[in-house]
N, C-alpha and C. Protein backbone atom coordinates (compact mmCIF):
# COMPACT_ATOMS: atom_id res chain seq x y z
N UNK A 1 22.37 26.01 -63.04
CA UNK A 1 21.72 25.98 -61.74
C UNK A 1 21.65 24.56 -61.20
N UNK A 2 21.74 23.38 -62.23
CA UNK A 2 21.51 22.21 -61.79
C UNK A 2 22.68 22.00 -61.09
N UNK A 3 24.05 22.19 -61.53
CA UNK A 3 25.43 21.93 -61.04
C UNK A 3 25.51 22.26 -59.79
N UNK A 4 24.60 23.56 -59.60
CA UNK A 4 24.79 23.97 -58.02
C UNK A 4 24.10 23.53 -57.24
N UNK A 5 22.70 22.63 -57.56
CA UNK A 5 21.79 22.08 -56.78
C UNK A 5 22.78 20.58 -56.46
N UNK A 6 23.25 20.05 -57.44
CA UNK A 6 24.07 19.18 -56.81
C UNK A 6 24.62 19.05 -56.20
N UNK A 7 25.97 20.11 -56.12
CA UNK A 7 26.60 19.95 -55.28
C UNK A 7 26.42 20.61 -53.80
N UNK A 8 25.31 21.10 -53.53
CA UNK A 8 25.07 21.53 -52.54
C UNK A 8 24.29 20.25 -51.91
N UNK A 9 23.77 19.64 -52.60
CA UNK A 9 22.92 18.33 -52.24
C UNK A 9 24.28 17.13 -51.62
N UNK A 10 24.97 16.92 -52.69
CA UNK A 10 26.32 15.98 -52.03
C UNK A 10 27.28 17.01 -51.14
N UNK A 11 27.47 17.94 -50.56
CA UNK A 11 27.61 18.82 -49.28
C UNK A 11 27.48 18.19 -48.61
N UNK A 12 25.53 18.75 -48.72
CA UNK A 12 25.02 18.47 -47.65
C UNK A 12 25.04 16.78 -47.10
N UNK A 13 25.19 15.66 -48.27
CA UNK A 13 25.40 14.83 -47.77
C UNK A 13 26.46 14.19 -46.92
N UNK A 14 27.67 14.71 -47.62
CA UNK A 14 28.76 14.68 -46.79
C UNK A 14 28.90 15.11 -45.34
N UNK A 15 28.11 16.06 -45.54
CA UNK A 15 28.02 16.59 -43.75
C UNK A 15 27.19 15.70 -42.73
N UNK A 16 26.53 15.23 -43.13
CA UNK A 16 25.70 14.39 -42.59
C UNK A 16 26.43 13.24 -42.46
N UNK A 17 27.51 12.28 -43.46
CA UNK A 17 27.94 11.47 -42.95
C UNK A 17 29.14 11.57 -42.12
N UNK A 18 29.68 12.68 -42.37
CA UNK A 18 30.83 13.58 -41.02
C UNK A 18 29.76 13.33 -39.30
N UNK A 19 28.80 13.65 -39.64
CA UNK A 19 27.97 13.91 -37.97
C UNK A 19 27.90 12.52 -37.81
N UNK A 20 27.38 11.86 -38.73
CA UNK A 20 27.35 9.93 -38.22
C UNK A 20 28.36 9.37 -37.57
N UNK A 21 29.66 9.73 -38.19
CA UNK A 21 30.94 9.34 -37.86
C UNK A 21 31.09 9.94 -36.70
N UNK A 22 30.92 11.32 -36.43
CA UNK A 22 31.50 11.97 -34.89
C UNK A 22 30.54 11.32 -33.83
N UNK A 23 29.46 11.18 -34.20
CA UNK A 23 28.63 10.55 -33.07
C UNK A 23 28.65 9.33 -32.81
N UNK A 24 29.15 8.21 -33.89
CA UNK A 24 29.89 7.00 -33.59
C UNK A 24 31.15 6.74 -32.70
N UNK A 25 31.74 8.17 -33.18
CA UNK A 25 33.45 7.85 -31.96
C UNK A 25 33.26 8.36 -31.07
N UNK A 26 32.22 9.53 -31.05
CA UNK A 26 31.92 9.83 -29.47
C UNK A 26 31.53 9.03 -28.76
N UNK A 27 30.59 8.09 -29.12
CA UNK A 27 29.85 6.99 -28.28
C UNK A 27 30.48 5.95 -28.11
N UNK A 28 31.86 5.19 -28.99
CA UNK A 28 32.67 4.58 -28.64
C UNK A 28 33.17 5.22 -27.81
N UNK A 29 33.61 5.89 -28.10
CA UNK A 29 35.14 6.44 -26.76
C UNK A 29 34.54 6.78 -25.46
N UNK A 30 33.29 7.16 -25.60
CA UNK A 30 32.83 7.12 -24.02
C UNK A 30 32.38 6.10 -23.65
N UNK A 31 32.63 5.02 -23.73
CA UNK A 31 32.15 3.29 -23.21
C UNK A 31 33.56 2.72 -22.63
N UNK A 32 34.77 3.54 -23.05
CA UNK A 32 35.96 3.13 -22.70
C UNK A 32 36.36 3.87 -21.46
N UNK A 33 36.88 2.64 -20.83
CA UNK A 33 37.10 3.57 -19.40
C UNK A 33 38.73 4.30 -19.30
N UNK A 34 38.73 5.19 -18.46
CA UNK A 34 40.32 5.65 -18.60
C UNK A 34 40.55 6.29 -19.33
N UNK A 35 39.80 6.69 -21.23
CA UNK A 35 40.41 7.20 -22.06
C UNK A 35 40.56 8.57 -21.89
N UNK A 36 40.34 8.92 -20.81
CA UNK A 36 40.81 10.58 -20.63
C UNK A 36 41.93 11.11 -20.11
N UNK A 37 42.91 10.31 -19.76
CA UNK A 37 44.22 10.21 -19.87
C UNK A 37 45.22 10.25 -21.26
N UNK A 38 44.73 9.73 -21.81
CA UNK A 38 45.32 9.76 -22.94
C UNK A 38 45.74 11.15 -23.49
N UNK A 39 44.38 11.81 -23.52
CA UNK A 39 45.43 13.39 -24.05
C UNK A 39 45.89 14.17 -23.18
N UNK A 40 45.99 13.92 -22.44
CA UNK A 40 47.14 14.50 -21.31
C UNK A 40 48.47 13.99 -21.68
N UNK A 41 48.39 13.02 -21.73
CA UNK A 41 49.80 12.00 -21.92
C UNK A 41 50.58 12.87 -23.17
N UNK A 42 49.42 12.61 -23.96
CA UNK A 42 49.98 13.03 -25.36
C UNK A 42 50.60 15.12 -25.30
N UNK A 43 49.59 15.41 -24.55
CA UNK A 43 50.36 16.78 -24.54
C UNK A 43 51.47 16.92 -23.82
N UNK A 44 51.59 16.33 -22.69
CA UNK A 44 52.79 16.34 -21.59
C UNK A 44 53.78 15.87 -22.36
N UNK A 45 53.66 14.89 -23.28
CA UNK A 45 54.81 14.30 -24.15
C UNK A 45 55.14 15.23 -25.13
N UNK A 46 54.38 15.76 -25.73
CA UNK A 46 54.54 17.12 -27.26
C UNK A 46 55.28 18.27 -26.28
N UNK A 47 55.01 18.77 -25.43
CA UNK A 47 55.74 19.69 -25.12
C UNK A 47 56.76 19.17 -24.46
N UNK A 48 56.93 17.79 -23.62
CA UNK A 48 58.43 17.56 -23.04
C UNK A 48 59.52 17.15 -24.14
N UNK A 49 58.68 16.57 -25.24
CA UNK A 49 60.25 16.60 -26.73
C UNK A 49 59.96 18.06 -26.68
N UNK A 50 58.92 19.02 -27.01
CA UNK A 50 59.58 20.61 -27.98
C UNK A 50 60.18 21.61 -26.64
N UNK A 51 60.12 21.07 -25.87
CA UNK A 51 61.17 22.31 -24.56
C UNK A 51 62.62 21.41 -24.64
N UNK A 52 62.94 20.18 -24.97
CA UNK A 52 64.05 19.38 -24.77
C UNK A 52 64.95 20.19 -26.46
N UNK A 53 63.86 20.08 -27.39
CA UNK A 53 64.95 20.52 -28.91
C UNK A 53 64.98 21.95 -28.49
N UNK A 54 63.78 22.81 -27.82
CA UNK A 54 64.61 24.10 -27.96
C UNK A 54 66.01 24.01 -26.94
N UNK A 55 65.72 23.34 -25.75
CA UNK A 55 66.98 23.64 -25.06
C UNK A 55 68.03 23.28 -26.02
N UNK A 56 68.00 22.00 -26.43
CA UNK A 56 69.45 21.42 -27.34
C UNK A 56 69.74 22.90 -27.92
N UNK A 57 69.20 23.07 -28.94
CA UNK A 57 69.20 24.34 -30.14
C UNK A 57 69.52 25.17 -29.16
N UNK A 58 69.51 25.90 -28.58
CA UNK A 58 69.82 26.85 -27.90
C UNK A 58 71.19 26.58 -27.54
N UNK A 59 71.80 25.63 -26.97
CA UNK A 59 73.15 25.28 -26.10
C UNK A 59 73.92 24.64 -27.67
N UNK A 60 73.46 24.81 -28.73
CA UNK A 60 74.63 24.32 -29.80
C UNK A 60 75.83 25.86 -29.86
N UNK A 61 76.58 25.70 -29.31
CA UNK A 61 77.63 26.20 -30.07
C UNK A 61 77.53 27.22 -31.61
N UNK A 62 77.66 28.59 -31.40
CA UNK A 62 77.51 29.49 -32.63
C UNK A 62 78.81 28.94 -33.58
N UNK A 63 79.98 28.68 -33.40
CA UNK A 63 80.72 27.99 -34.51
C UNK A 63 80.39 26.70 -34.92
N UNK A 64 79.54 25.87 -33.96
CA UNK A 64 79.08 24.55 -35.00
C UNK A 64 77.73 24.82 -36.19
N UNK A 65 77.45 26.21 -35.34
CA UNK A 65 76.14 26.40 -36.43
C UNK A 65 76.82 26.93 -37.72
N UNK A 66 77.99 27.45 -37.37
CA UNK A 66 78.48 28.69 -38.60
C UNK A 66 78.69 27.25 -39.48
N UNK A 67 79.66 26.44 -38.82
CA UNK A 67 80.57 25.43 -39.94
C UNK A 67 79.16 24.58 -40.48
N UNK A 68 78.38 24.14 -39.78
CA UNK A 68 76.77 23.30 -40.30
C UNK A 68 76.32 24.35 -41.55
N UNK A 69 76.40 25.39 -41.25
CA UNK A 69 75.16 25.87 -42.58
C UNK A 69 76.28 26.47 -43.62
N UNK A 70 77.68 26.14 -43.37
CA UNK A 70 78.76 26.79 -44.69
C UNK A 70 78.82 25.21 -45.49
N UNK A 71 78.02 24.12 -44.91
CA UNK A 71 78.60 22.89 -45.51
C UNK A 71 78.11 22.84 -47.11
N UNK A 72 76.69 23.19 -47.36
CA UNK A 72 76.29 23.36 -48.74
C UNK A 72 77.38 24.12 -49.35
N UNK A 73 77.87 24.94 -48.97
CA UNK A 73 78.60 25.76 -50.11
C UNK A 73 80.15 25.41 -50.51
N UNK A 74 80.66 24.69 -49.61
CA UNK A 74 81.65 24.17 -50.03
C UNK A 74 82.42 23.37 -50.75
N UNK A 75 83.47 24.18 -51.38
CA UNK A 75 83.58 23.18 -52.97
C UNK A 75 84.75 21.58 -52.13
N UNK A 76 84.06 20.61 -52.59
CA UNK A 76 84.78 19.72 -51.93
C UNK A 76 85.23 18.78 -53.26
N UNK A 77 86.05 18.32 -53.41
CA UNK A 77 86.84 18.04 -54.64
C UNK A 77 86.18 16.46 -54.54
N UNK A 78 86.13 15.91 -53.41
CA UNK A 78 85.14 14.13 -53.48
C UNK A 78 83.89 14.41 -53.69
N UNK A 79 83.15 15.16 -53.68
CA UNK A 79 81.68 15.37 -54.15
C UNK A 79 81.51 15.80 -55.30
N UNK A 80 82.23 17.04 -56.35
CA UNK A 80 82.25 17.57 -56.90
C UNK A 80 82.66 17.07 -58.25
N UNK A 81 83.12 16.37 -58.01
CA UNK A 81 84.43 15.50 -59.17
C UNK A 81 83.15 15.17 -59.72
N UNK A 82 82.83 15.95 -61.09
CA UNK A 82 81.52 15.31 -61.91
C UNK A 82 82.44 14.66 -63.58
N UNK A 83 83.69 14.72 -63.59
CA UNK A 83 84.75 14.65 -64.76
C UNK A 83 85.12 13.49 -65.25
């Protein structure tokens, strides 16, 4: 029973220094002006690379994909040569 009083005790402490910390960067970051741009930026950027690779991926060529994923299996006599 003691094991569990402990660790419910260092939990609970941990949680408490989690809330110190969030209420420290909250109160920094709201003293900064402008910073609410920032995650905009950052999402407009995450989705303008992941719509750019699906387009790529999409417009590759079905025979460059065939010959790309037959490359593991191919016995190639300069790689292979273990003799």
């Amino acid at each position: 029973m003691l094991i569990y009083k402990d660790w419910v005790l260092t939990l609970k402490l941990k949680q408490h220094k989690i809330k110190v910390m969030i209420r420290f960067a909250k109160h920094y970051f709201d003293s900064i002006d402008g910073i609410e741009i920032y995650p905009i930026i950052s999402l407009v950027l995450f989705f303008t690379i992941f719509i750019t690779m699906l387009i790529l991926v999409f417009k590759i060529p079905k025979e460059s994909i065939e010959e790309i994923s037959n490359l593991p299996l191919e016995n190639d006599s300069k790689n292979n040569n273990h003799e």
